[in-house]
C-alpha atoms as a PDB file:
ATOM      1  CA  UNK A   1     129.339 197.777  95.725  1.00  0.00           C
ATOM      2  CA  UNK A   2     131.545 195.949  98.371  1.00  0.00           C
ATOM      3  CA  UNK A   3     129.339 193.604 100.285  1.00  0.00           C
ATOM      4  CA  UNK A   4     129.545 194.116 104.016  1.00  0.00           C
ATOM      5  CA  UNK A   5     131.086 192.124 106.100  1.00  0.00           C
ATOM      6  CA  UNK A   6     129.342 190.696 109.548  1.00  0.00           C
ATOM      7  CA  UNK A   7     130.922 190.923 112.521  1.00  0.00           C
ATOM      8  CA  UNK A   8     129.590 188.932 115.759  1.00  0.00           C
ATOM      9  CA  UNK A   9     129.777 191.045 119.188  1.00  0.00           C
ATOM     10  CA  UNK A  10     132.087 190.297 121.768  1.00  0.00           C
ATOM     11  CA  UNK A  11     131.247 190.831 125.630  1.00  0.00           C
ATOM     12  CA  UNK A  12     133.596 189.311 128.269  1.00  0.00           C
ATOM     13  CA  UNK A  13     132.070 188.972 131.452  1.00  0.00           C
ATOM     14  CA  UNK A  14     132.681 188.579 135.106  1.00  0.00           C
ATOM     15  CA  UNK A  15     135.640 190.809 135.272  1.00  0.00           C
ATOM     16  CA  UNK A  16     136.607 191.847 138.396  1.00  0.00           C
ATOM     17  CA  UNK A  17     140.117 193.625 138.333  1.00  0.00           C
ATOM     18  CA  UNK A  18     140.777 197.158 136.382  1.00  0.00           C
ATOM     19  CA  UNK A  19     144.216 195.118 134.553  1.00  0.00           C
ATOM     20  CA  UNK A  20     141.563 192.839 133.020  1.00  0.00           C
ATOM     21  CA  UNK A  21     138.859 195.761 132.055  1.00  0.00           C
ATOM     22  CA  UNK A  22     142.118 197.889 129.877  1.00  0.00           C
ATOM     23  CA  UNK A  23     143.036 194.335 128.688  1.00  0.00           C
ATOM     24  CA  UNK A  24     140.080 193.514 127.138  1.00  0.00           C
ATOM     25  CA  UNK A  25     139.279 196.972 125.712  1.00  0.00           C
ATOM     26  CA  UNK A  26     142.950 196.097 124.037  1.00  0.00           C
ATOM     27  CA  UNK A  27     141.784 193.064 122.216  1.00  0.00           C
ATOM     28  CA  UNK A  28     138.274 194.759 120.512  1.00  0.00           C
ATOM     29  CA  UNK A  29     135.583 193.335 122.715  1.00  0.00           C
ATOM     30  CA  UNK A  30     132.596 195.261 122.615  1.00  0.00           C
ATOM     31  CA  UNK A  31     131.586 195.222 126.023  1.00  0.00           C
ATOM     32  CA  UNK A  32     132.616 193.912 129.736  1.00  0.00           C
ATOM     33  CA  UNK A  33     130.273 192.132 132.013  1.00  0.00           C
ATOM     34  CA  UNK A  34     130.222 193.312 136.027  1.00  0.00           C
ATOM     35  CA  UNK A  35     128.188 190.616 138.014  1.00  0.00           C
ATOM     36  CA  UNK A  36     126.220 192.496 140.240  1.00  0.00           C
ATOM     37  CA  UNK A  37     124.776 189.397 142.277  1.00  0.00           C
ATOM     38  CA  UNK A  38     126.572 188.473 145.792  1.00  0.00           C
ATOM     39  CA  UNK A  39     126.256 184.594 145.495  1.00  0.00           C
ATOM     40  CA  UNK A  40     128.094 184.822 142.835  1.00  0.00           C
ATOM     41  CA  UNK A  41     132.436 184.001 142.483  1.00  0.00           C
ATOM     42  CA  UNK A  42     132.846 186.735 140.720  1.00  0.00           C
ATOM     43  CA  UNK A  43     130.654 189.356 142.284  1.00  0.00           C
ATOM     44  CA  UNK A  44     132.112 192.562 142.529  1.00  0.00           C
ATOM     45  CA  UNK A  45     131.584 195.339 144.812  1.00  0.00           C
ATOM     46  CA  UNK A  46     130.465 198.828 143.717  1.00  0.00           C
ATOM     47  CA  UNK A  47     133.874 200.573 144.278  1.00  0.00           C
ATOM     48  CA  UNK A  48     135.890 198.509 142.248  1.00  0.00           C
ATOM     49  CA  UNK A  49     133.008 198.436 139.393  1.00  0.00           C
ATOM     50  CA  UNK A  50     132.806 202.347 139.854  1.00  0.00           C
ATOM     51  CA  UNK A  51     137.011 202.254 139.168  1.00  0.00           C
ATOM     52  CA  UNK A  52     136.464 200.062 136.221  1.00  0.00           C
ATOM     53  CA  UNK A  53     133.326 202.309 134.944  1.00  0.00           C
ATOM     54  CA  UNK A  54     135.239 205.665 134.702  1.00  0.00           C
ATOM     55  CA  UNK A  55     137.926 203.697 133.088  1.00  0.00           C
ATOM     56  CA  UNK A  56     136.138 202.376 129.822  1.00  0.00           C
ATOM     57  CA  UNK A  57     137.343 204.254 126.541  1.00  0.00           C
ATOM     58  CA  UNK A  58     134.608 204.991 124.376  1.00  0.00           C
ATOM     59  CA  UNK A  59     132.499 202.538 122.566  1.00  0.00           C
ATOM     60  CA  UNK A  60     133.064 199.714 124.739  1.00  0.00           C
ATOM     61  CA  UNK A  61     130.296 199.363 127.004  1.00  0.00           C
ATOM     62  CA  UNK A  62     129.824 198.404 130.479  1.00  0.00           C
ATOM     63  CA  UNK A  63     126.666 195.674 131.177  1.00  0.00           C
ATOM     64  CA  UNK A  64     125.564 194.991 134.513  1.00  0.00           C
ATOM     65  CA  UNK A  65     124.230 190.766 135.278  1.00  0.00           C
ATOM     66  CA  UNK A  66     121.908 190.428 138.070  1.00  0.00           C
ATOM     67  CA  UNK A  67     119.816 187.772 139.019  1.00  0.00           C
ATOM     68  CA  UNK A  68     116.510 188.261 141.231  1.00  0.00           C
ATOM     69  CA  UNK A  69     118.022 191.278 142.438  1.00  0.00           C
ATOM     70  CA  UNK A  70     116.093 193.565 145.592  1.00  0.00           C
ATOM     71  CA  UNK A  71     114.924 197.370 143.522  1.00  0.00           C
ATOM     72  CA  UNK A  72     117.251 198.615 146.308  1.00  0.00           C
ATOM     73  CA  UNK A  73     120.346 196.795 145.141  1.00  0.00           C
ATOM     74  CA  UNK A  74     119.496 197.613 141.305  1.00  0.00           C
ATOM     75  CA  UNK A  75     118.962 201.471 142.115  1.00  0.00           C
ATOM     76  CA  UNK A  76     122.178 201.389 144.162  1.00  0.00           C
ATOM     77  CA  UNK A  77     123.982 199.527 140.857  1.00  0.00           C
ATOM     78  CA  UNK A  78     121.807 201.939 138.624  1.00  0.00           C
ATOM     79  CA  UNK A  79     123.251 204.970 140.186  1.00  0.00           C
ATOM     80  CA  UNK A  80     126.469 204.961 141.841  1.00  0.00           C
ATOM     81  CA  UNK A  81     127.888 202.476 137.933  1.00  0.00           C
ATOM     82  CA  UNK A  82     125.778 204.351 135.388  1.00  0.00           C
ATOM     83  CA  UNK A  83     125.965 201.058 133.413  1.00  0.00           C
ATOM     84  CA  UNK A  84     125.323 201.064 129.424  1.00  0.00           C
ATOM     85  CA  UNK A  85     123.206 198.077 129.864  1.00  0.00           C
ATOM     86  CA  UNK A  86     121.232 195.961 132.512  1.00  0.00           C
ATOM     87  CA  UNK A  87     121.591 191.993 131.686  1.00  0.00           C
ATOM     88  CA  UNK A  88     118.655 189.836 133.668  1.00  0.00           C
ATOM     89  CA  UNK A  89     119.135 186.105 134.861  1.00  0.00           C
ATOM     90  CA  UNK A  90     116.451 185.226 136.674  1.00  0.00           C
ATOM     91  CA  UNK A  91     112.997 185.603 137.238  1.00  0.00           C
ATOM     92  CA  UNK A  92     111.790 189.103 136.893  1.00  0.00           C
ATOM     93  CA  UNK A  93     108.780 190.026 134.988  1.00  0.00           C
ATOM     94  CA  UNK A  94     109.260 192.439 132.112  1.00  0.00           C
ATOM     95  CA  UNK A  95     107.732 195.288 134.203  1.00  0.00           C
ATOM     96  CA  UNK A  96     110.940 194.602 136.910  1.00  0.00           C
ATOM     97  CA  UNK A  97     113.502 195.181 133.730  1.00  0.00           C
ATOM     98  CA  UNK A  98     111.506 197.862 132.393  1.00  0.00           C
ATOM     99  CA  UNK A  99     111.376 199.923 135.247  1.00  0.00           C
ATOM    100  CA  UNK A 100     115.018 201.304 135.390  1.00  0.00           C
ATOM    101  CA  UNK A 101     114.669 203.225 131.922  1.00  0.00           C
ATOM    102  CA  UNK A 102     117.892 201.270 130.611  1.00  0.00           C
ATOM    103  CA  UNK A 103     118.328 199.216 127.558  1.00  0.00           C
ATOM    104  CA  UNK A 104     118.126 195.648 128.814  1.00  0.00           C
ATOM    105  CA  UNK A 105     119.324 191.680 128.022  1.00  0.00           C
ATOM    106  CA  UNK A 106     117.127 188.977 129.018  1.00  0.00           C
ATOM    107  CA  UNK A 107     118.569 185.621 129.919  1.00  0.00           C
ATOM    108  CA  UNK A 108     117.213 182.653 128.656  1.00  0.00           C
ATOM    109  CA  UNK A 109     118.534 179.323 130.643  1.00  0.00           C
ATOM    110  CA  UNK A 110     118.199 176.769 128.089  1.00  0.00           C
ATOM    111  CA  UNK A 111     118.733 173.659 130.317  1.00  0.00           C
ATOM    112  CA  UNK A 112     114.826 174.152 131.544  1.00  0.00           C
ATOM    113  CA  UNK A 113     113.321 175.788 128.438  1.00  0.00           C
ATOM    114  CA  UNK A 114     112.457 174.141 124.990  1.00  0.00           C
ATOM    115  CA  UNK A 115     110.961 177.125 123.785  1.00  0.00           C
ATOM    116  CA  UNK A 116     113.554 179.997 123.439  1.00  0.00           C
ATOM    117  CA  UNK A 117     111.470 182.068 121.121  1.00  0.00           C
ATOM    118  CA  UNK A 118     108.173 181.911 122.988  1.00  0.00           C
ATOM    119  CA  UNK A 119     110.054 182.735 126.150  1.00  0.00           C
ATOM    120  CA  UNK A 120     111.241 185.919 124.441  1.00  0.00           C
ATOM    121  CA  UNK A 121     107.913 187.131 123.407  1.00  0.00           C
ATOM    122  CA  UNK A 122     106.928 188.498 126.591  1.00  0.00           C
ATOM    123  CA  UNK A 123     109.920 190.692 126.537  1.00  0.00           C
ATOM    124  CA  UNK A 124     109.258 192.648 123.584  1.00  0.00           C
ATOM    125  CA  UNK A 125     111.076 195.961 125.111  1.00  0.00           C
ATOM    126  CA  UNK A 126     114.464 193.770 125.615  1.00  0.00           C
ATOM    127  CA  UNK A 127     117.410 194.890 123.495  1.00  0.00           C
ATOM    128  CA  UNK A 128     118.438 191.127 122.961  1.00  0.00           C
ATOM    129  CA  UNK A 129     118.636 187.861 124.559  1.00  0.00           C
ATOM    130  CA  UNK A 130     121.378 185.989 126.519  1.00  0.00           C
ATOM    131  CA  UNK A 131     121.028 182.085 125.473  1.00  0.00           C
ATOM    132  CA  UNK A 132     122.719 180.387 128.819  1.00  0.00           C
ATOM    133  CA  UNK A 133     123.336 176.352 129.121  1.00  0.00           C
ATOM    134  CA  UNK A 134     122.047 176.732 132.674  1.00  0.00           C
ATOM    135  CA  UNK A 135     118.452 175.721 134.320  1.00  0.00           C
ATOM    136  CA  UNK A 136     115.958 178.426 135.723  1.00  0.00           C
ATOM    137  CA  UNK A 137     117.301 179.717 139.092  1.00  0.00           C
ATOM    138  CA  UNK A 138     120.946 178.641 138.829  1.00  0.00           C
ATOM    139  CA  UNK A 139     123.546 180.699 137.704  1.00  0.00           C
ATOM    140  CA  UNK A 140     125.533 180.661 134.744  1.00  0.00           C
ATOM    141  CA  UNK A 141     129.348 180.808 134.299  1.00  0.00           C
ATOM    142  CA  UNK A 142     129.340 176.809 134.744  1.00  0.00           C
ATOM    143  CA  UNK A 143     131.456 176.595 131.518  1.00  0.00           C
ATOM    144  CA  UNK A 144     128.867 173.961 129.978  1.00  0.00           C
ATOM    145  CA  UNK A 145     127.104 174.165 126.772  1.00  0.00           C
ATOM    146  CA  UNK A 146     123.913 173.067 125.548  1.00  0.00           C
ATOM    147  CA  UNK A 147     122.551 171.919 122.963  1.00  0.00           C
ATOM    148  CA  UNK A 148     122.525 174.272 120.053  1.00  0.00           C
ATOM    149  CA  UNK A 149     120.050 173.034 117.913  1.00  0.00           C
ATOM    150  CA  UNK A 150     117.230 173.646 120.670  1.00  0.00           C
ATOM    151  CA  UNK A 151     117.934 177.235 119.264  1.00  0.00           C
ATOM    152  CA  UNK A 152     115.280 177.983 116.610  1.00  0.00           C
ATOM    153  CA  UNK A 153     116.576 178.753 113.247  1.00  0.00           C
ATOM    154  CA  UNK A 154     113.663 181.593 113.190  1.00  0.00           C
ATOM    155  CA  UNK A 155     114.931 183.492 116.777  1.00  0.00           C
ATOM    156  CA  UNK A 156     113.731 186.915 115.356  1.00  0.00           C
ATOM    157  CA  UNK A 157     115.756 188.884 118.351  1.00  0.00           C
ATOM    158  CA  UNK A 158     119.300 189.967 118.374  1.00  0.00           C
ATOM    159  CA  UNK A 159     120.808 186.659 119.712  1.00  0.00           C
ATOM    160  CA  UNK A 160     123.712 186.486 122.294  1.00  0.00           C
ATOM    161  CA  UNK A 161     125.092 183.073 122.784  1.00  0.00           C
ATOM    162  CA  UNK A 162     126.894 182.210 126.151  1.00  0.00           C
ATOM    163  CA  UNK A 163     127.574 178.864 127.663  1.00  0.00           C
ATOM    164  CA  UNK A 164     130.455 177.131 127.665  1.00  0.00           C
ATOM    165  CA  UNK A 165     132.003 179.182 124.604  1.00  0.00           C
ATOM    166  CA  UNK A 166     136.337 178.910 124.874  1.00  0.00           C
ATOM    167  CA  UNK A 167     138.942 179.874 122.676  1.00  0.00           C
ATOM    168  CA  UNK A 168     138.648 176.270 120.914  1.00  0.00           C
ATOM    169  CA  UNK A 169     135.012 176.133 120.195  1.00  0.00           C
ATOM    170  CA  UNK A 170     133.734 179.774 119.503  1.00  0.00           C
ATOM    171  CA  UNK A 171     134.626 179.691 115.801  1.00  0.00           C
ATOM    172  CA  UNK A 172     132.391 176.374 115.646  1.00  0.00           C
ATOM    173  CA  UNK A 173     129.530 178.158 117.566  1.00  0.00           C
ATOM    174  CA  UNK A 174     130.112 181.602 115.591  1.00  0.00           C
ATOM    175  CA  UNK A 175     129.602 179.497 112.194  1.00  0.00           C
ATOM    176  CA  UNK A 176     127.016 177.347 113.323  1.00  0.00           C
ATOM    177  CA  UNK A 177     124.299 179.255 115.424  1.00  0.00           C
ATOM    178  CA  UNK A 178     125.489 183.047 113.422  1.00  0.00           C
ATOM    179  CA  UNK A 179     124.763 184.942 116.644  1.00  0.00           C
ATOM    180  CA  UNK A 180     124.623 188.860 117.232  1.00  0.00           C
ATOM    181  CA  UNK A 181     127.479 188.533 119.655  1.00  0.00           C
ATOM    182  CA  UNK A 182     128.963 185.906 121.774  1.00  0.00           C
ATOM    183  CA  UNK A 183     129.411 186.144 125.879  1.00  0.00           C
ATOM    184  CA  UNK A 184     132.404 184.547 127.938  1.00  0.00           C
ATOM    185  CA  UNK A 185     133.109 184.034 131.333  1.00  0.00           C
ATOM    186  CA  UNK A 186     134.943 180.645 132.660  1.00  0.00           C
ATOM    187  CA  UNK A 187     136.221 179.733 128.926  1.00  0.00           C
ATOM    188  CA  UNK A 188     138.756 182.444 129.439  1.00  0.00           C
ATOM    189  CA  UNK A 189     139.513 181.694 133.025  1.00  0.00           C
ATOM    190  CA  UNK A 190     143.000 180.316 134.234  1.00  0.00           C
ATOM    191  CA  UNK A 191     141.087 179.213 137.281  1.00  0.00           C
ATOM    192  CA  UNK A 192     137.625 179.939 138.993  1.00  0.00           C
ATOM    193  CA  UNK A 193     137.101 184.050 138.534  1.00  0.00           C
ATOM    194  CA  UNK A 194     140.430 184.785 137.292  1.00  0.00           C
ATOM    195  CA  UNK A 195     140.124 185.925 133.970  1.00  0.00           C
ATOM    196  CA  UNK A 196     143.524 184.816 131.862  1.00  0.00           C
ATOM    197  CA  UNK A 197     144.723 187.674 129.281  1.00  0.00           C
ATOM    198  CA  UNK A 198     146.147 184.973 126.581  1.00  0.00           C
ATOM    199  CA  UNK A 199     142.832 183.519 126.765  1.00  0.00           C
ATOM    200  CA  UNK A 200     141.074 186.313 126.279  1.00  0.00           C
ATOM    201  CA  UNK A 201     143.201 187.325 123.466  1.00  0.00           C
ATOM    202  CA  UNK A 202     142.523 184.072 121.378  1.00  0.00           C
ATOM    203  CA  UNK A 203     138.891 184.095 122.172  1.00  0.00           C
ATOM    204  CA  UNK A 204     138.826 187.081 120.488  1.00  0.00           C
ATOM    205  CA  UNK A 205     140.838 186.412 117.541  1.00  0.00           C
ATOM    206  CA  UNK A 206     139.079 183.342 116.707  1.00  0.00           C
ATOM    207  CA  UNK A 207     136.081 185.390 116.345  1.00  0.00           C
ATOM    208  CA  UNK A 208     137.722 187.786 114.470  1.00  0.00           C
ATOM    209  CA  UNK A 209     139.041 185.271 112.263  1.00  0.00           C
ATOM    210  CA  UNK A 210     136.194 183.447 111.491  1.00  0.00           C
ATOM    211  CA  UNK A 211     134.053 186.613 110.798  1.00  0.00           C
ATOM    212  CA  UNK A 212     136.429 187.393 108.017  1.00  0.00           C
ATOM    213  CA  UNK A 213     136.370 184.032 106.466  1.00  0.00           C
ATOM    214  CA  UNK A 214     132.521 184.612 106.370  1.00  0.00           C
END
């Protein structure tokens, strides 16, 4: 019997024009990221994100980043995007992610915590965890990494790695930490909040490349 092959998730995220949404949908990503918070460079508003929604083929889904968010803002983003997936980056309690009856991603900023997996625990509901380079309360998207041996070898929860991750070092992250699926932002950026479609296209090949050679 043919032993299956892994493959590591892609999600691209802060996209904020419809070109970039088809474009990455073209290259196999699994999902696009729509950041939902105002402070934010690459906030978008809820027209454009409801243009981009009705757009997505099937099987690529559309995940929604906020970060210490009003309920009023989240219902507004809830209902008027329909998104596949709420992803969390601040503060709120499990009961605040809970609420919205949506499958949910918890960030973890690993600049301010040393214990990843304990951190999780209090989110057992979460349908995986975002492991950021930034510190509580900032945002990510800095294009830093951290160190990935903080991450413990026994993280029993689907695993999403973001910080820093480009077209030259996701292979090297992909072999080393063996993540559920990898998140991008700035590493495929031209400049600040434009997204770049050759970068985007070798960030995903790399991963695709170094999934097979596993």
């Amino acid at each position: 019997m043919m032993k299956p092959v892994a493959r590591t998730r892609i999600k691209i995220c802060g996209i904020s024009e419809i070109a970039d949404a088809r474009l990455i949908t073209q290259c196999g990503a699994d999902s696009i990221g729509l950041v939902f918070h105002a402070r934010s460079p690459r906030f978008i508003d809820i027209e454009t994100a409801s243009q981009i929604r009705d757009g997505m083929p099937a099987f690529v889904t559309v995940t929604a980043l906020l970060m210490d968010e009003t309920e009023a803002w989240v219902r507004e983003v809830v209902e008027r995007i329909r998104p596949d997936c709420l992803q969390f980056h601040g503060s709120e309690s499990p009961e605040f992610c809970e609420q919205w009856n949506l499958p949910y991603i918890k960030a973890i900023p690993m600049g301010s915590v040393d214990d990843a997996e304990g951190y999780a625990r209090a989110y057992q509901k979460a349908q995986g965890f975002l492991l950021d380079s930034n510190v509580a309360g900032r945002q990510g998207g800095s294009g830093d990494t951290f160190d990935w041996s903080k991450i413990p070898s026994s993280f029993p929860y689907p695993l999403i790695l973001a910080g820093g991750l480009n077209p030259q070092n996701v292979a090297e992250a992909v072999t080393r930490v063996q993540p559920w699926a990898v998140d991008v932002s700035s590493g495929v950026e031209s400049s600040r909040a434009v997204k770049d479609a050759g970068l985007i296209q070798q960030f995903c090949k790399e991963v695709f490349r170094v999934d097979c050679e596993h």
